[in-house]
PDB file of N, CA and C in Angstrom:
ATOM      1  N   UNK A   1     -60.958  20.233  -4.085  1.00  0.00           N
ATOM      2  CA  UNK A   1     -60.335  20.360  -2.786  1.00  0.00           C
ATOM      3  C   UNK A   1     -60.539  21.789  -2.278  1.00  0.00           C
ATOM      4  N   UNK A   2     -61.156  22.111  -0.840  1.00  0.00           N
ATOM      5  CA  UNK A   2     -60.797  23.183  -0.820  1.00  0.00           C
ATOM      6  C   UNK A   2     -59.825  23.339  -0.084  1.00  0.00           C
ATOM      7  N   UNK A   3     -59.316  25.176  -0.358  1.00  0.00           N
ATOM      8  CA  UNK A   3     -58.409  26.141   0.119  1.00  0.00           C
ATOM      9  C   UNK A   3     -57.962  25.282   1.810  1.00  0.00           C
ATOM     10  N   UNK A   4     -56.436  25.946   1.147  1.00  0.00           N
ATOM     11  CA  UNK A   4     -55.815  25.152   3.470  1.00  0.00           C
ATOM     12  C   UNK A   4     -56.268  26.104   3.993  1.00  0.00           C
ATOM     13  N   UNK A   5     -56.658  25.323   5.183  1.00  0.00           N
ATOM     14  CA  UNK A   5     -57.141  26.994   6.044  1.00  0.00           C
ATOM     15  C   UNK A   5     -55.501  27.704   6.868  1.00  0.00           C
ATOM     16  N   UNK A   6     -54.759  27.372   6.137  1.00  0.00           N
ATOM     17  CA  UNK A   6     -53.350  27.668   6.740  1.00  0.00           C
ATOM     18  C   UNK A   6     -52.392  27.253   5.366  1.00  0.00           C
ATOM     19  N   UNK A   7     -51.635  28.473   4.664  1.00  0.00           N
ATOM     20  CA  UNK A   7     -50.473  27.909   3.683  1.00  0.00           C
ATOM     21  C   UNK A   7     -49.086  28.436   4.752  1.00  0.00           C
ATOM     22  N   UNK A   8     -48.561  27.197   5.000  1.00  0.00           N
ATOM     23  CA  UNK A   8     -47.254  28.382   5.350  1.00  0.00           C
ATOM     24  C   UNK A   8     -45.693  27.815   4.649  1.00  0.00           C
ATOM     25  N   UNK A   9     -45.078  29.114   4.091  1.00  0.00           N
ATOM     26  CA  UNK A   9     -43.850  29.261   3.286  1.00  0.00           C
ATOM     27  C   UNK A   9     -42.926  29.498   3.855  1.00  0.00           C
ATOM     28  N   UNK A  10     -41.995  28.293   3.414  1.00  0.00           N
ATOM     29  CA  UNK A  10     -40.740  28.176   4.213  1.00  0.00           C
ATOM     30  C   UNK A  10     -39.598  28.808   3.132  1.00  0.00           C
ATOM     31  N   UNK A  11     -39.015  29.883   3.291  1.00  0.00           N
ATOM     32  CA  UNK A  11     -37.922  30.145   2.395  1.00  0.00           C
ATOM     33  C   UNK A  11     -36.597  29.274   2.110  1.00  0.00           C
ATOM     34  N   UNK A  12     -36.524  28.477   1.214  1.00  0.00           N
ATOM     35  CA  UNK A  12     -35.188  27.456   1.119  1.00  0.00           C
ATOM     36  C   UNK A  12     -34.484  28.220   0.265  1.00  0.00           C
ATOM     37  N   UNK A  13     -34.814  29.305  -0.159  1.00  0.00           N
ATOM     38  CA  UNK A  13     -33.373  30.372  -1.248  1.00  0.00           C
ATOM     39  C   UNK A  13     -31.605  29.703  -0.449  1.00  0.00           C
ATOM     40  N   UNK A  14     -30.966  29.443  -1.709  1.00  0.00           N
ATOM     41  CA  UNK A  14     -29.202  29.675  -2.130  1.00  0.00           C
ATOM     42  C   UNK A  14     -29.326  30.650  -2.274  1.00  0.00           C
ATOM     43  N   UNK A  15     -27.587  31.616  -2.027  1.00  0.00           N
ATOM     44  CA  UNK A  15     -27.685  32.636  -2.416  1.00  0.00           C
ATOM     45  C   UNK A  15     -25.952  32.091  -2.379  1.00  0.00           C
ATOM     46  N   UNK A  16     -25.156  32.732  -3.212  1.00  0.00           N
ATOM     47  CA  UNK A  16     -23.443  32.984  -3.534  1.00  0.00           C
ATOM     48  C   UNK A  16     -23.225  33.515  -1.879  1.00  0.00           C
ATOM     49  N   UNK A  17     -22.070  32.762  -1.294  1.00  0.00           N
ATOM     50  CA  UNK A  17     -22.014  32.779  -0.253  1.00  0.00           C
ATOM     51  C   UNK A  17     -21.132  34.232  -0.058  1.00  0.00           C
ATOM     52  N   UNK A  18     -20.740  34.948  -1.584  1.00  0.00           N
ATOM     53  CA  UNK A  18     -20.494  36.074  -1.554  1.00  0.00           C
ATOM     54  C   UNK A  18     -21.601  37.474  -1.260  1.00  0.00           C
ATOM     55  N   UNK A  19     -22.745  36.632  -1.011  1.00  0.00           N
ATOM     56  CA  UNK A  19     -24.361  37.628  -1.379  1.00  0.00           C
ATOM     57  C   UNK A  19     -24.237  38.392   0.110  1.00  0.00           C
ATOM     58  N   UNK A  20     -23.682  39.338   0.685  1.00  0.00           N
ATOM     59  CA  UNK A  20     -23.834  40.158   2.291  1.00  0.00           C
ATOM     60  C   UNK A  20     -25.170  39.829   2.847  1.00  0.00           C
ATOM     61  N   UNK A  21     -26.373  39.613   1.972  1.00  0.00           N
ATOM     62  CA  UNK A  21     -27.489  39.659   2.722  1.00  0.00           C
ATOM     63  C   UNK A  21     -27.610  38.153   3.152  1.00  0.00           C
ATOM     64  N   UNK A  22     -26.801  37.219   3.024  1.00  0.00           N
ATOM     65  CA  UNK A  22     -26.895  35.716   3.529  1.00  0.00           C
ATOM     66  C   UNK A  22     -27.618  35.051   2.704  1.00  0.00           C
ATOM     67  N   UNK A  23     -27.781  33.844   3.027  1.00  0.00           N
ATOM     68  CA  UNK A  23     -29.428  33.013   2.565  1.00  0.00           C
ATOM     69  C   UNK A  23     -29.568  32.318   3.335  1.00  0.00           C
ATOM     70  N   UNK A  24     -31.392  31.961   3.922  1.00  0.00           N
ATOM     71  CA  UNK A  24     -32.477  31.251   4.587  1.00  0.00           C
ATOM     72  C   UNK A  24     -31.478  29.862   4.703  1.00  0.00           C
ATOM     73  N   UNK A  25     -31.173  29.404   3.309  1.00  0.00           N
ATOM     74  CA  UNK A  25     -30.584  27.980   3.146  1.00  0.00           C
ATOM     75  C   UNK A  25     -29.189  27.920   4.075  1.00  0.00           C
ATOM     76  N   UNK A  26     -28.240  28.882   3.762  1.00  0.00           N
ATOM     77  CA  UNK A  26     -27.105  28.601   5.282  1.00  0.00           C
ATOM     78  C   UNK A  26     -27.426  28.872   6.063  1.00  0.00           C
ATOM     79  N   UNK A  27     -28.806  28.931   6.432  1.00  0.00           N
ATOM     80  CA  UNK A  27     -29.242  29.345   8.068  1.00  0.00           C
ATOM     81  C   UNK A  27     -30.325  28.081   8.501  1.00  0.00           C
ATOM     82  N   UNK A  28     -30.130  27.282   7.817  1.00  0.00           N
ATOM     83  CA  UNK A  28     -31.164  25.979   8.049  1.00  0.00           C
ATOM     84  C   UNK A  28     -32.434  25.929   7.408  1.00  0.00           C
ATOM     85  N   UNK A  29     -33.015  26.957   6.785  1.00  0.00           N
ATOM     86  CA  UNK A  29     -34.232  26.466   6.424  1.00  0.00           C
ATOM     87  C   UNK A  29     -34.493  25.634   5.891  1.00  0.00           C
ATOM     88  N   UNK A  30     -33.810  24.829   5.598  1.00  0.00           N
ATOM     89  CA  UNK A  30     -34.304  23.491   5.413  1.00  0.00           C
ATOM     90  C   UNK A  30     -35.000  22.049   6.078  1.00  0.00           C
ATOM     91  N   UNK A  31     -34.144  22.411   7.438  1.00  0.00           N
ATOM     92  CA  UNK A  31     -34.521  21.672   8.196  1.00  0.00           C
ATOM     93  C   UNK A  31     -35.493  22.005   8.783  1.00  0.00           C
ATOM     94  N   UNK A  32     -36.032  23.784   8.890  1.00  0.00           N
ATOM     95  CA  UNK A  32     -37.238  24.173   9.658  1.00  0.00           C
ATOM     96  C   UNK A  32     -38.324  23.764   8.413  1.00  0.00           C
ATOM     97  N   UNK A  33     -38.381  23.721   7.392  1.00  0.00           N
ATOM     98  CA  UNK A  33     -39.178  23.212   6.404  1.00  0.00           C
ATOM     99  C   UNK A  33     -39.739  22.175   6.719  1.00  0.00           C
ATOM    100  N   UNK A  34     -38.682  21.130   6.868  1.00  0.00           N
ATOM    101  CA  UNK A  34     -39.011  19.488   7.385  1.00  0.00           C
ATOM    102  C   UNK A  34     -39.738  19.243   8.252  1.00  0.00           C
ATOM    103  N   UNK A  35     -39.470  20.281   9.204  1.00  0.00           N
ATOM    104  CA  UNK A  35     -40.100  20.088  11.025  1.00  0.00           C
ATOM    105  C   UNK A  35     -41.635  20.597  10.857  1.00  0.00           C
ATOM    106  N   UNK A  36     -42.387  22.293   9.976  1.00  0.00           N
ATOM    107  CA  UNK A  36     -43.092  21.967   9.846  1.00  0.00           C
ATOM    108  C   UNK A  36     -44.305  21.067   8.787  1.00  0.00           C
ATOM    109  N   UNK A  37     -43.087  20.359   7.858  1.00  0.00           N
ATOM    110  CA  UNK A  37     -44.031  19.297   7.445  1.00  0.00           C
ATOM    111  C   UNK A  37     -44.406  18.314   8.220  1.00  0.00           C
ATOM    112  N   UNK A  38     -43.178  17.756   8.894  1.00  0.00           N
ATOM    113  CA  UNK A  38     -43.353  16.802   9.962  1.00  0.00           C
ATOM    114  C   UNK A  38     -44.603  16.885  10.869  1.00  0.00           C
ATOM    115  N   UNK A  39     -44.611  18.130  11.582  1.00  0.00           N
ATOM    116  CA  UNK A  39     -45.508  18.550  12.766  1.00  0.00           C
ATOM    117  C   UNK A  39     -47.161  18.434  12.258  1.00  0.00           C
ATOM    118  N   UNK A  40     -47.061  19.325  10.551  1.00  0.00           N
ATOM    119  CA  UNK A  40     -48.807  19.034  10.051  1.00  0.00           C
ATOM    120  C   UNK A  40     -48.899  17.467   9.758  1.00  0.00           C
ATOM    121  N   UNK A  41     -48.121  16.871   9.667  1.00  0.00           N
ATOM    122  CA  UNK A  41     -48.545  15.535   9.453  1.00  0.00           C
ATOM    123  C   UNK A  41     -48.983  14.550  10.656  1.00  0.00           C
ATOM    124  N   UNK A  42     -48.342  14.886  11.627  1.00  0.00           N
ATOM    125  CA  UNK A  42     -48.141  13.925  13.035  1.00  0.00           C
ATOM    126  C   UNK A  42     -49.637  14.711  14.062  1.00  0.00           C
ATOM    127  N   UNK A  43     -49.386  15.371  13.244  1.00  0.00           N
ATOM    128  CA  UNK A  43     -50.564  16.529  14.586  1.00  0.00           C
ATOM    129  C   UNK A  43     -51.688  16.284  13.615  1.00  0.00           C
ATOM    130  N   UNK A  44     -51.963  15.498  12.520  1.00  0.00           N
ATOM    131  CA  UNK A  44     -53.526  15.632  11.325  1.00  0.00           C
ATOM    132  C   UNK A  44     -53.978  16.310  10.858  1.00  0.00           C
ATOM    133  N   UNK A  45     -53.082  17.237  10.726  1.00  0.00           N
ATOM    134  CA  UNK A  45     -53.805  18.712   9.912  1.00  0.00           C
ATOM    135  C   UNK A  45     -53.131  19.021   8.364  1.00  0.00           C
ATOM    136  N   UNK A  46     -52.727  17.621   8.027  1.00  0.00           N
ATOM    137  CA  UNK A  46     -52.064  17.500   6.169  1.00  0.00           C
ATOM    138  C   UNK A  46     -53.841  17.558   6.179  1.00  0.00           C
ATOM    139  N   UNK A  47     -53.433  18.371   4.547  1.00  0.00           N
ATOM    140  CA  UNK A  47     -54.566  18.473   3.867  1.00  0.00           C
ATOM    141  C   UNK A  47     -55.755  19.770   4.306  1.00  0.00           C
ATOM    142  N   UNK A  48     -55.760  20.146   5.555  1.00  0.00           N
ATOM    143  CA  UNK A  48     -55.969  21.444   6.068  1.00  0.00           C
ATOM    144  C   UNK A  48     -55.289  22.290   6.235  1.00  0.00           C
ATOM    145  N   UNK A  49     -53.840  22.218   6.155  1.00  0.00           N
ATOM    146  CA  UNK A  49     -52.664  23.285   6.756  1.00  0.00           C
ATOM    147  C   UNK A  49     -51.666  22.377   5.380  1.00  0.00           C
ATOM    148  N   UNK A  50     -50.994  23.280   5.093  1.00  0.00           N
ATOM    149  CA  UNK A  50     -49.611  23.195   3.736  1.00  0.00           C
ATOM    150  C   UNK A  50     -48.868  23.801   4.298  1.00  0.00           C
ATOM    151  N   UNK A  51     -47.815  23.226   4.575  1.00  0.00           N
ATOM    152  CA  UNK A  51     -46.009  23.708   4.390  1.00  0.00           C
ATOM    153  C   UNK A  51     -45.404  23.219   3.366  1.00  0.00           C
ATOM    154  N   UNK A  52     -44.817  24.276   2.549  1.00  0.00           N
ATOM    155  CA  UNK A  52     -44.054  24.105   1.440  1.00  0.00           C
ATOM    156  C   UNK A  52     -42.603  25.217   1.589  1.00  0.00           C
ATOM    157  N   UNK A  53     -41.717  24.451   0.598  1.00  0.00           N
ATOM    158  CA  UNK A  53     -40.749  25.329   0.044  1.00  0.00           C
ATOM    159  C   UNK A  53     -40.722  26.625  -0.840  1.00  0.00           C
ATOM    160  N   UNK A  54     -40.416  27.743  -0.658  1.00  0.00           N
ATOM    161  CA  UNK A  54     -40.681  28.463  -1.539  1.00  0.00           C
ATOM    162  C   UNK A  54     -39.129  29.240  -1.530  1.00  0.00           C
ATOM    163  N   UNK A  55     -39.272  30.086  -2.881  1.00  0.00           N
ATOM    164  CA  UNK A  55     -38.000  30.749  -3.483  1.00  0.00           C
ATOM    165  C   UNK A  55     -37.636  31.531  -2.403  1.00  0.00           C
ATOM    166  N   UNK A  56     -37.170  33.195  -3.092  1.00  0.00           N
ATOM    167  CA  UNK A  56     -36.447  33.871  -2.028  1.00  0.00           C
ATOM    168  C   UNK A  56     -37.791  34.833  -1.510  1.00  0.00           C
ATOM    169  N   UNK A  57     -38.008  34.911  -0.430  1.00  0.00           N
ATOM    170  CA  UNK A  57     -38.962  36.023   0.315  1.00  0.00           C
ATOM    171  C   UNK A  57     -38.677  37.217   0.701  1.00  0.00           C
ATOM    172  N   UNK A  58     -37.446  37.516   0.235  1.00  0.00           N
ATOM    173  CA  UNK A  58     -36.627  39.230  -0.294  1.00  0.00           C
ATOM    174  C   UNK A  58     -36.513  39.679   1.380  1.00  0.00           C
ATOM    175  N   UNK A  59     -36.456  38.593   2.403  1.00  0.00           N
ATOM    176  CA  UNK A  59     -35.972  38.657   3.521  1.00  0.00           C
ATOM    177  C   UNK A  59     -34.798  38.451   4.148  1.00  0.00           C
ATOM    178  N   UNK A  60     -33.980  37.958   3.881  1.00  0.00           N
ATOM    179  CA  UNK A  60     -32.558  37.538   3.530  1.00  0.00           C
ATOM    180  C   UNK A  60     -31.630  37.650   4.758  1.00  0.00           C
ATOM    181  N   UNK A  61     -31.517  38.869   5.379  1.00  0.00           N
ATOM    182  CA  UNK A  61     -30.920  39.437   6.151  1.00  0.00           C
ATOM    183  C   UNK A  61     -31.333  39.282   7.525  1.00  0.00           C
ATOM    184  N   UNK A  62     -33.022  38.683   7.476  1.00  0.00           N
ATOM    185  CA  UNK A  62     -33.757  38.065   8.660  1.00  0.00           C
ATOM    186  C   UNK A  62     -33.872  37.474   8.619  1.00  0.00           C
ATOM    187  N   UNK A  63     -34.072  36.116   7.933  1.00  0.00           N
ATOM    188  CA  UNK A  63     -33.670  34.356   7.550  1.00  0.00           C
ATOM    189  C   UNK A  63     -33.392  34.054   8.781  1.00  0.00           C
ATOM    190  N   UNK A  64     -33.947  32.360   8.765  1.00  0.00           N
ATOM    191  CA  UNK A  64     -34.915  31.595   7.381  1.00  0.00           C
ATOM    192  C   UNK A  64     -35.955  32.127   7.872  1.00  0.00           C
ATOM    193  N   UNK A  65     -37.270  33.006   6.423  1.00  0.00           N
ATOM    194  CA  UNK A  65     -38.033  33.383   6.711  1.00  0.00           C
ATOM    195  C   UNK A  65     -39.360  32.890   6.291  1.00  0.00           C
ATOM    196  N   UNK A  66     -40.080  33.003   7.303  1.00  0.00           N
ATOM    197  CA  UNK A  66     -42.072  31.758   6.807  1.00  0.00           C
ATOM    198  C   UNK A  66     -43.029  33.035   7.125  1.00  0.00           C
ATOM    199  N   UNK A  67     -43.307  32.421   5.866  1.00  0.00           N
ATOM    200  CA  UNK A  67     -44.794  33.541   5.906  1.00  0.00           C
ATOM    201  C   UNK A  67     -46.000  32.860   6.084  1.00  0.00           C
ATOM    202  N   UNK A  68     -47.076  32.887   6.483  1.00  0.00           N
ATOM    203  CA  UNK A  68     -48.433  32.231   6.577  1.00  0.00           C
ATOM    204  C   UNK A  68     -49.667  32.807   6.367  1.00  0.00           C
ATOM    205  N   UNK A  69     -50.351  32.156   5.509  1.00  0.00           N
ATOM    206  CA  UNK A  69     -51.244  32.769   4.658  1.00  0.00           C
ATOM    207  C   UNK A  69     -52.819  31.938   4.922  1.00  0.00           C
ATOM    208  N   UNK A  70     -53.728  32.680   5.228  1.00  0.00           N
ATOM    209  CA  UNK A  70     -54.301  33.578   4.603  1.00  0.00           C
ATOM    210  C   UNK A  70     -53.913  35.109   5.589  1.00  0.00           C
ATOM    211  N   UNK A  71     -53.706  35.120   6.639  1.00  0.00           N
ATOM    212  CA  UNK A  71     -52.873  36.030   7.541  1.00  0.00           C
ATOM    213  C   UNK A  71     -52.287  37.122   7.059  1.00  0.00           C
ATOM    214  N   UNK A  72     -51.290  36.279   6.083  1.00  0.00           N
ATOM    215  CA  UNK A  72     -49.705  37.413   5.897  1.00  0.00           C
ATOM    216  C   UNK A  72     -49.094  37.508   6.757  1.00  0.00           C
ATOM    217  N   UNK A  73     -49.095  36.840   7.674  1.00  0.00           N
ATOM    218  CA  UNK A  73     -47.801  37.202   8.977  1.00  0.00           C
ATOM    219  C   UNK A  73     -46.607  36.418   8.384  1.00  0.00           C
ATOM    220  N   UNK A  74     -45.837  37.473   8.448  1.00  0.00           N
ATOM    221  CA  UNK A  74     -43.724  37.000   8.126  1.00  0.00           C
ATOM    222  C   UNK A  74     -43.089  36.952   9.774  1.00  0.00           C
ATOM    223  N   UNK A  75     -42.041  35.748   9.489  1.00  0.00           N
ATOM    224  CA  UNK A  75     -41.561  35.445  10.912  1.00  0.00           C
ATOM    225  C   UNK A  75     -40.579  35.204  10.190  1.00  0.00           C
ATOM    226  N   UNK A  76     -39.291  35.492  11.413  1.00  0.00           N
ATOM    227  CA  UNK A  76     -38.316  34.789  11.673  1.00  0.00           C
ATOM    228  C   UNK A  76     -37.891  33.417  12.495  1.00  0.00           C
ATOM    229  N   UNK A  77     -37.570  32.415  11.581  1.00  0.00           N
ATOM    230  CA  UNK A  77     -37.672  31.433  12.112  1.00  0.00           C
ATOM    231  C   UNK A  77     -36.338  31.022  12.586  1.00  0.00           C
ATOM    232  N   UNK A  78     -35.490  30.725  13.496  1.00  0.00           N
ATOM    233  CA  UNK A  78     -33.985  30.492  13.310  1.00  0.00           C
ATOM    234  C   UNK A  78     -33.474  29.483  13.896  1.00  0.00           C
ATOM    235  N   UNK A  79     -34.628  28.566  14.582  1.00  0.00           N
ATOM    236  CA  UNK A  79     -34.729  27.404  15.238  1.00  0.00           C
ATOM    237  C   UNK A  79     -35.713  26.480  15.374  1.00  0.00           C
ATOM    238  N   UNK A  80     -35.825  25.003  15.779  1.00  0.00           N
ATOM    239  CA  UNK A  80     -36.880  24.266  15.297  1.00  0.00           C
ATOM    240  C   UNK A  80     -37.284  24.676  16.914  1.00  0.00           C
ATOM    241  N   UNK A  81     -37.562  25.167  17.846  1.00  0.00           N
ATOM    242  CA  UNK A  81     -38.299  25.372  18.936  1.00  0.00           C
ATOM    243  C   UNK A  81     -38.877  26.575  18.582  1.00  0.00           C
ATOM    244  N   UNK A  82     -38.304  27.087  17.923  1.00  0.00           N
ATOM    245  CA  UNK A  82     -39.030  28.555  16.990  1.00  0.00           C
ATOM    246  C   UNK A  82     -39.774  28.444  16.509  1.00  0.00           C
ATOM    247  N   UNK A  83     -40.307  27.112  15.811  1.00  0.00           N
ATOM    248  CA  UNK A  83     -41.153  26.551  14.633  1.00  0.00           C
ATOM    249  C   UNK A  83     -41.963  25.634  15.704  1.00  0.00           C
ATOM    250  N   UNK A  84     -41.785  25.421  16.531  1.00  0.00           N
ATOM    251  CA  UNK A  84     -42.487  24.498  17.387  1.00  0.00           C
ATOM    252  C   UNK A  84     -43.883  25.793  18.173  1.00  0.00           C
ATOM    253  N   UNK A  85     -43.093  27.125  18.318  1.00  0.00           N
ATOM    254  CA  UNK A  85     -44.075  27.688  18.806  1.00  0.00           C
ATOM    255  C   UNK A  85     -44.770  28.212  18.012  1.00  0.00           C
ATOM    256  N   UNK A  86     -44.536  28.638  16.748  1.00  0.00           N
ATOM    257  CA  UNK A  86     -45.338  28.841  15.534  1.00  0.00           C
ATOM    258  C   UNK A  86     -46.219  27.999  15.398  1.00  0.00           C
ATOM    259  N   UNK A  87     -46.114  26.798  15.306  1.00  0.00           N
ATOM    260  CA  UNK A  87     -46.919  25.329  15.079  1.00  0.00           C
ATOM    261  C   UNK A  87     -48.315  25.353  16.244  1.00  0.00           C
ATOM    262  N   UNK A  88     -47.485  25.970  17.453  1.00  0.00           N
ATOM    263  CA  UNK A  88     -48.481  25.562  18.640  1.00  0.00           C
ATOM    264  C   UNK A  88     -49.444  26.783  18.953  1.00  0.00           C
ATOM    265  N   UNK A  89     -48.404  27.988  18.771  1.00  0.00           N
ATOM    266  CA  UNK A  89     -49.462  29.333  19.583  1.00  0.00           C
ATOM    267  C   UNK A  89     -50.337  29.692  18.239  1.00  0.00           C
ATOM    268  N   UNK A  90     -49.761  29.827  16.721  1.00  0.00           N
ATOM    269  CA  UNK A  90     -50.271  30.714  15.753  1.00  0.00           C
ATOM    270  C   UNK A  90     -51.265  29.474  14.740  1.00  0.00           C
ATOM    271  N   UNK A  91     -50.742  28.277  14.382  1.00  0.00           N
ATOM    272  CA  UNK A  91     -51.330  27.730  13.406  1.00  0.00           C
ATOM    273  C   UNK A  91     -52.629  26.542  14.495  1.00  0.00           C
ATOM    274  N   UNK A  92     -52.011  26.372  15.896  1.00  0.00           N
ATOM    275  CA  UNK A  92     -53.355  25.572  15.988  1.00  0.00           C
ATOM    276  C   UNK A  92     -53.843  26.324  17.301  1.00  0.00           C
ATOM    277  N   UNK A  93     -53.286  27.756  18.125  1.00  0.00           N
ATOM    278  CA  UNK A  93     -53.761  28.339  18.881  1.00  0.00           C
ATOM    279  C   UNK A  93     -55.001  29.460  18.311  1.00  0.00           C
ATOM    280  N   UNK A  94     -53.745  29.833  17.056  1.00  0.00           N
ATOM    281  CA  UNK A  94     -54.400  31.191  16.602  1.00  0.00           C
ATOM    282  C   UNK A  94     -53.655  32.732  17.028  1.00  0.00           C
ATOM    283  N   UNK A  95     -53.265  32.574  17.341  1.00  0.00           N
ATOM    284  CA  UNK A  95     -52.265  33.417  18.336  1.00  0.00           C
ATOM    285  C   UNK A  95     -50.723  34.063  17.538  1.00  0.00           C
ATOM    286  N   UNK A  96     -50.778  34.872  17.137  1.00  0.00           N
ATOM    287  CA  UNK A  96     -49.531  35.495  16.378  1.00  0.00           C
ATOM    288  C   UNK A  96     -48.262  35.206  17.271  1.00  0.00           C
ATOM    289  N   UNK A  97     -47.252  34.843  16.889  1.00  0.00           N
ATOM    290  CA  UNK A  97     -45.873  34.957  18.267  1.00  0.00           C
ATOM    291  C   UNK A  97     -45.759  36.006  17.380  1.00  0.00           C
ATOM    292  N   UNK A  98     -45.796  37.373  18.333  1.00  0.00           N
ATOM    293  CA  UNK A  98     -45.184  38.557  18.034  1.00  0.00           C
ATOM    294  C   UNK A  98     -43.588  39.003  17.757  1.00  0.00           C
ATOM    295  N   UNK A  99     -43.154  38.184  19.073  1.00  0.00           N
ATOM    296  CA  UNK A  99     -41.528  37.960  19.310  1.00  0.00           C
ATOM    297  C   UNK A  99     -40.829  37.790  18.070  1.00  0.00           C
ATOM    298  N   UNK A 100     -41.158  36.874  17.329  1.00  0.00           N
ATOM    299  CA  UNK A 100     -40.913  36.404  16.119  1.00  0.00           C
ATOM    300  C   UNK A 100     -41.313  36.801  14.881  1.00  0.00           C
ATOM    301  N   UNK A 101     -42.494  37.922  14.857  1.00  0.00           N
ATOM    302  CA  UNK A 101     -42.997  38.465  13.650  1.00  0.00           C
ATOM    303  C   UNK A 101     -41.742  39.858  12.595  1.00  0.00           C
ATOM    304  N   UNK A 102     -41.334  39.417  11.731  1.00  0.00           N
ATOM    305  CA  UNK A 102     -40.707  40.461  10.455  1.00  0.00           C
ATOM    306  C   UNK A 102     -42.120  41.562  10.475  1.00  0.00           C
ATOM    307  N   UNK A 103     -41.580  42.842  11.009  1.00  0.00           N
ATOM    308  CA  UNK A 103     -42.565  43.882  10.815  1.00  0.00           C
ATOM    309  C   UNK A 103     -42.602  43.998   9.432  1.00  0.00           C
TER     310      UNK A 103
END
């Protein structure tokens, strides 16, 4: 198989709801996970583009946070219209949403 031409990591980290820096997971990433699995599947780009779950992305405090690779661009994701423009301008435009980029 080759390489996705797109991996992108959705942070689903728990964290002790005592943790100050929050976690991705009480901020929904879960459901933004879903949306972009949903979206590579419905749009035909499973198997060229991967969304997966991944641990903590030591972002915490900017949650829920997706990184996309081969790129490296980190975003803040904090809504599924958030993830809708990720989906549309950066993974099938090409186009970074800046607005949304974790410097």
């Amino acid at each position: 198989m080759p390489p996705f031409e797109k991996h992108i990591f959705i942070c689903t980290n728990k964290r002790d709801p005592s943790d100050p820096r929050g976690c991705c997971m009480d901020k929904g990433s879960e459901q933004i996970k879903e949306y972009f699995k949903a979206e590579l599947k419905k749009r035909g780009l499973k198997g060229r583009m991967r969304a997966n779950a991944a641990g903590c992305l030591d972002h915490c405090a900017a949650g829920p946070t997706v990184v996309i690779y081969p790129e490296g661009v980190w975003y803040r994701v904090g809504t599924i219209e958030e993830a809708r423009e990720i989906v549309e301008q950066h993974l099938l435009g090409g186009k970074i949403v800046e607005r949304l980029r974790i410097p």
